[in-house]
Protein backbone atom coordinates (compact mmCIF):
# COMPACT_ATOMS: atom_id res chain seq x y z
CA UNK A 1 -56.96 -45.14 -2.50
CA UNK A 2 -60.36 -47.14 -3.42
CA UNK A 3 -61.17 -48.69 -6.27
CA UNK A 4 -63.84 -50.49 -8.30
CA UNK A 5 -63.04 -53.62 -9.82
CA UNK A 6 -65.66 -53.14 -12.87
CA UNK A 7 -66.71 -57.33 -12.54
CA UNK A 8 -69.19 -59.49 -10.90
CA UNK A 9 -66.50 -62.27 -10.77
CA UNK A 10 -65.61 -62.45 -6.97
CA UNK A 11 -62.59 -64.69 -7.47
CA UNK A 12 -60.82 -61.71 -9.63
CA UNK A 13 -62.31 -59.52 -7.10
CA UNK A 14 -60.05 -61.43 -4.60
CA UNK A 15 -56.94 -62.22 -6.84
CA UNK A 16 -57.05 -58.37 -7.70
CA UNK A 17 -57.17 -57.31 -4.40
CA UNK A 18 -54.22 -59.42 -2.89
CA UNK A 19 -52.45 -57.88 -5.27
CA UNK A 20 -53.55 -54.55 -5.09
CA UNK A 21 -54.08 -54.29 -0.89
CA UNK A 22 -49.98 -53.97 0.06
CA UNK A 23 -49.38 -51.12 -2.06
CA UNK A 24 -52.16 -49.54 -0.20
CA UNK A 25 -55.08 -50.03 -2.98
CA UNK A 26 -58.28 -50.74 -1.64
CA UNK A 27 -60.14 -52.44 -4.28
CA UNK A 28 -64.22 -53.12 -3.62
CA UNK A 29 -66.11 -55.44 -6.37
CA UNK A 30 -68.70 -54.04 -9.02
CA UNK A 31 -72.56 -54.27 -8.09
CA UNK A 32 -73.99 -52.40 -10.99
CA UNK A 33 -75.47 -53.40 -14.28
CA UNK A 34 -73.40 -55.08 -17.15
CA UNK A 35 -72.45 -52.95 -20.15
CA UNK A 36 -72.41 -54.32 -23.23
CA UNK A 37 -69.21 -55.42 -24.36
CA UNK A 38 -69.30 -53.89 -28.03
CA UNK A 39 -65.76 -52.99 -28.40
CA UNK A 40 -63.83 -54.44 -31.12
CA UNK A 41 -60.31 -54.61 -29.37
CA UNK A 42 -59.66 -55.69 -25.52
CA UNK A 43 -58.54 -51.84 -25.25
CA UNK A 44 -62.44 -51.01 -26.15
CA UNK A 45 -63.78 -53.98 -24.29
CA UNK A 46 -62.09 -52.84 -20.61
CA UNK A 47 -62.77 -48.97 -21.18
CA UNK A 48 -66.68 -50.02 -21.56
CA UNK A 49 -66.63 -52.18 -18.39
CA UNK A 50 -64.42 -49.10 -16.26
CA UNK A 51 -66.62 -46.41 -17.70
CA UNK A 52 -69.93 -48.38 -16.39
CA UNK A 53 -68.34 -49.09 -12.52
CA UNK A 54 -67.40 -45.45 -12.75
CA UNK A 55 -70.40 -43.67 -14.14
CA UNK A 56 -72.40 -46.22 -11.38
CA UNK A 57 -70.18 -45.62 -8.70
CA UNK A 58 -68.29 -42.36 -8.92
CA UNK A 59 -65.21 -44.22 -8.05
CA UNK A 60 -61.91 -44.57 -9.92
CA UNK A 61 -62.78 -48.14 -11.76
CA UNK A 62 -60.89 -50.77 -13.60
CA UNK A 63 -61.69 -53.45 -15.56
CA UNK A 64 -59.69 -55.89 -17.82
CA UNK A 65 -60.60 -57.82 -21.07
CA UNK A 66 -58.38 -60.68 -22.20
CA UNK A 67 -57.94 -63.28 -24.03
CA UNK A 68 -56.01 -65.27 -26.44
CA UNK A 69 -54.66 -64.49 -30.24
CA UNK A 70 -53.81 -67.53 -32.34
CA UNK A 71 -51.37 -66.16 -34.79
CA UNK A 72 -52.41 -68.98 -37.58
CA UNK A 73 -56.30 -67.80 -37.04
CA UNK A 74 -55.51 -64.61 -37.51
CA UNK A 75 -55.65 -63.49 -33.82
CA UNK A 76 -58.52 -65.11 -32.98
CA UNK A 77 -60.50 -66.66 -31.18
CA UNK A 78 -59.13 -62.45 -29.89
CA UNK A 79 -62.12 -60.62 -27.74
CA UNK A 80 -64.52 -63.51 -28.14
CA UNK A 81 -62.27 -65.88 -26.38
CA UNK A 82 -64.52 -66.43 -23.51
CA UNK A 83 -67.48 -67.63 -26.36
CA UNK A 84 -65.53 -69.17 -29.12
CA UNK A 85 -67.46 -72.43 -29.08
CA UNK A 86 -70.95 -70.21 -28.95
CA UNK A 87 -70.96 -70.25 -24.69
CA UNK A 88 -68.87 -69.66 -21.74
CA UNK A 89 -68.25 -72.97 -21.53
CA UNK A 90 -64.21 -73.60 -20.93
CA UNK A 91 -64.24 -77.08 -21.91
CA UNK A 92 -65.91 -76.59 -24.89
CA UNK A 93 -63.56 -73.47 -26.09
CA UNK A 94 -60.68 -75.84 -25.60
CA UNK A 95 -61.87 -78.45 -27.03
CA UNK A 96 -62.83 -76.63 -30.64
CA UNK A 97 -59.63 -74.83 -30.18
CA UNK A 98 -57.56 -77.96 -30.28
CA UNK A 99 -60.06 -79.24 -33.31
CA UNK A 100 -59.51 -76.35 -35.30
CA UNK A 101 -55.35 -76.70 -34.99
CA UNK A 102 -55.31 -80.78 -34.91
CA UNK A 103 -53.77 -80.91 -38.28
CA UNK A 104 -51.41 -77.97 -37.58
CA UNK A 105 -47.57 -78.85 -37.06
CA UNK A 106 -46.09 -77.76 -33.96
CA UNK A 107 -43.72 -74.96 -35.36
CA UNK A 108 -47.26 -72.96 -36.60
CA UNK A 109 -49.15 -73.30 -33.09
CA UNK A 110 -48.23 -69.96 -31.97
CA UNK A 111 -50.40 -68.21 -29.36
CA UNK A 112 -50.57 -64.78 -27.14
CA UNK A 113 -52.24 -64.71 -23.85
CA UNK A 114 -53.38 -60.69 -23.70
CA UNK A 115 -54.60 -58.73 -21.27
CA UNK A 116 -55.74 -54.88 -20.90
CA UNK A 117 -56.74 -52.99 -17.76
CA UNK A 118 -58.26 -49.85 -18.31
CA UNK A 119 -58.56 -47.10 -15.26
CA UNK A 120 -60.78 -44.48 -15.34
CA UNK A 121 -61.61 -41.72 -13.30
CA UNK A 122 -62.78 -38.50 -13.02
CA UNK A 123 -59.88 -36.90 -15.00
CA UNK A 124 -58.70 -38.96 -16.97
CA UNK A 125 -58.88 -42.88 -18.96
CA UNK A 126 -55.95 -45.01 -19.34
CA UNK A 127 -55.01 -48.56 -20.24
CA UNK A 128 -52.69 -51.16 -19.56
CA UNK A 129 -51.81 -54.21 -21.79
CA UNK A 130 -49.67 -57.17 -21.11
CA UNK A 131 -49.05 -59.77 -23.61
CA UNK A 132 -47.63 -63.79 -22.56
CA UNK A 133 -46.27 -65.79 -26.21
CA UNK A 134 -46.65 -69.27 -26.12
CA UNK A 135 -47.91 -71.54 -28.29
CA UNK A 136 -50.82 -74.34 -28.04
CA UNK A 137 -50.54 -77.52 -27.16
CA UNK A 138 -51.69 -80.69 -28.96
CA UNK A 139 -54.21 -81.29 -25.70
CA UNK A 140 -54.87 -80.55 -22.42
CA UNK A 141 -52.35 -81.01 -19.47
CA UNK A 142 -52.55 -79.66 -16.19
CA UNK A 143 -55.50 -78.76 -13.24
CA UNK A 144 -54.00 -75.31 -12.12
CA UNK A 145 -55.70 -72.27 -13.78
CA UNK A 146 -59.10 -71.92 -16.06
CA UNK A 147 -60.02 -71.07 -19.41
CA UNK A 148 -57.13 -72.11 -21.84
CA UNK A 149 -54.04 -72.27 -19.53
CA UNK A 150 -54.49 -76.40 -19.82
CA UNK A 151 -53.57 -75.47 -23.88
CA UNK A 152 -51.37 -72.82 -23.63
CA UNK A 153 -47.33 -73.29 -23.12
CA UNK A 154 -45.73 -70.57 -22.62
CA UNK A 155 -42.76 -69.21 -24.52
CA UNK A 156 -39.98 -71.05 -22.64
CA UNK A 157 -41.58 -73.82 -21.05
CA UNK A 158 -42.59 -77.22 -21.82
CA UNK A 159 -45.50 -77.95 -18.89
CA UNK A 160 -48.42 -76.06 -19.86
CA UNK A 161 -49.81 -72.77 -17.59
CA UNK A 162 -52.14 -75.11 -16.01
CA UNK A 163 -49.05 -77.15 -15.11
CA UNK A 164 -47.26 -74.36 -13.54
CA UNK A 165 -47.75 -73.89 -10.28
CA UNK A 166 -49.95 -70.38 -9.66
CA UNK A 167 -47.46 -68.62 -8.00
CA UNK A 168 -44.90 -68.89 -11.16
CA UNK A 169 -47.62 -68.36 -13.21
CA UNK A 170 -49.28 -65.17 -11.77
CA UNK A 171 -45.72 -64.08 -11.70
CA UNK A 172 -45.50 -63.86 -15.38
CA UNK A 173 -48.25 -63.89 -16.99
CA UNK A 174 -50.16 -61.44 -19.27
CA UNK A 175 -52.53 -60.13 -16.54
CA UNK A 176 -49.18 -60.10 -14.19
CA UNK A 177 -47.86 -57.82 -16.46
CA UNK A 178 -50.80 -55.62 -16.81
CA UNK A 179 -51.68 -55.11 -13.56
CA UNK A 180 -47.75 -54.15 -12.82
CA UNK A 181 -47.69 -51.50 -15.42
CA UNK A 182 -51.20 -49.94 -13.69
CA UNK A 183 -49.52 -50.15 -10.32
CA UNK A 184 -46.77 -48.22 -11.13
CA UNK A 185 -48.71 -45.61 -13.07
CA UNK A 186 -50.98 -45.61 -9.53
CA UNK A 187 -47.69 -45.42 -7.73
CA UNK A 188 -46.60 -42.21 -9.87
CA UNK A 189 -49.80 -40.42 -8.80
C-alpha cells in the first residue's frame, strides 16, 4: 500500500519509512503546498496537513503534529511547541523553556511528549495519539535527538531522551506509540 507522508521534512520522510517499509507500507514524501496549521489541538493540526497531501495527491496521506504539554503551564508550550520562543529555533525553545521553570522545584516539572497521526483517505479520516510522561530537566544533557529531548526525562529514567540512545528511544516514545497504533489499524484493513 502507498502512502503520503503529508511533510517536507525528508528526515521524517526516512524515519517514517523504515518503519513503515517491512510491514509492506510504501510511504513517498509530500511535494505540495503547506496548509495552514490553524487547528487548535494536535488532532486538528495533523488532519489539516493529511487532508492537504490527500486532496494534492489522491493518495491515502498522513501527517503528525506533536509536541510537548507542561502540566504547570497549563499544557503549553502544546501545538506551538515548535515556535514557543517566536521561531523554529530549538535552542531558543529550550532555552525559554528552562527560563520559564528555573524557579520551579523538581516535584512540579512535569511534562508530556504527544504525538497524533492522522490518516486520511478516500473513505474515511482517522487519528492516532501517543503520549510519553516525563518531566523537564533543570538543563540540557545529551546530543541524541532534536527539539526538547535534551530537557525532557522520561517517566522512569534519569538520562534525558537526548541521552538515550535512539534505538531505546524510538522504541518508546510518543511518536513510537502513535505510529504503532496506525500500523495496526493499517494491518486490520
Amino acid at each position: 500500500m502507498k502512502l503520503v507522508l503529508a511533510t517536507h521534512n525528508q528526515g521524517k520522510v526516512a524515519e517514517l519509512r523504515a518503519i513503515l517499509e517491512p510491514h509492506g507500507f510504501d510511504l513517498e514524501g509530500y511535494d505540495g503546498p503547506e496548509p495552514v496549521e490553524d487547528g487548535t489541538s494536535f488532532v486538528e493540526n495533523a488532519l489539516i496537513k493529511a487532508r492537504a497531501a490527500f486532496k494534492h495527491t489522491g493518495l491515502p496521506s498522513i501527517a503528525d503534529d506533536s509536541g510537548l504539554a507542561v502540566e504547570i503551564l497549563g499544557g503549553s508550550p502544546g501545538i506551538f511547541t515548535a515556535i514557543w520562543s517566536g521561531s523554529k529555533d530549538n535552542v531558543a525553545n529550550r532555552r525559554l523553556l528552562l527560563a520559564q521553570l528555573k524557579d520551579i522545584a523538581v516535584e512540579h516539572r512535569a511534562a508530556t511528549f504527544v504525538c497524533t497521526i492522522a490518516l486520511v483517505t478516500d473513505d474515511s479520516e482517522i487519528s492516532f495519539t501517543g503520549t510519553w510522561p516525563g518531566s523537564i530537566a533543570f538543563e540540557e544533557k545529551g546530543s541524541n535527538g532534536h527539539g526538547y529531548d535534551p530537557v525532557f526525562i522520561p517517566e522512569g529514567f534519569e538520562l534525558t531522551a537526548a541521552e538515550l540512545e535512539p534505538e531505546v528511544k524510538n522504541s518508546i516514545s510518543h511518536r513510537a506509540s502513535a505510529v504503532t497504533s496506525l500500523l495496526d489499524y493499517l494491518n486490520s484493513l
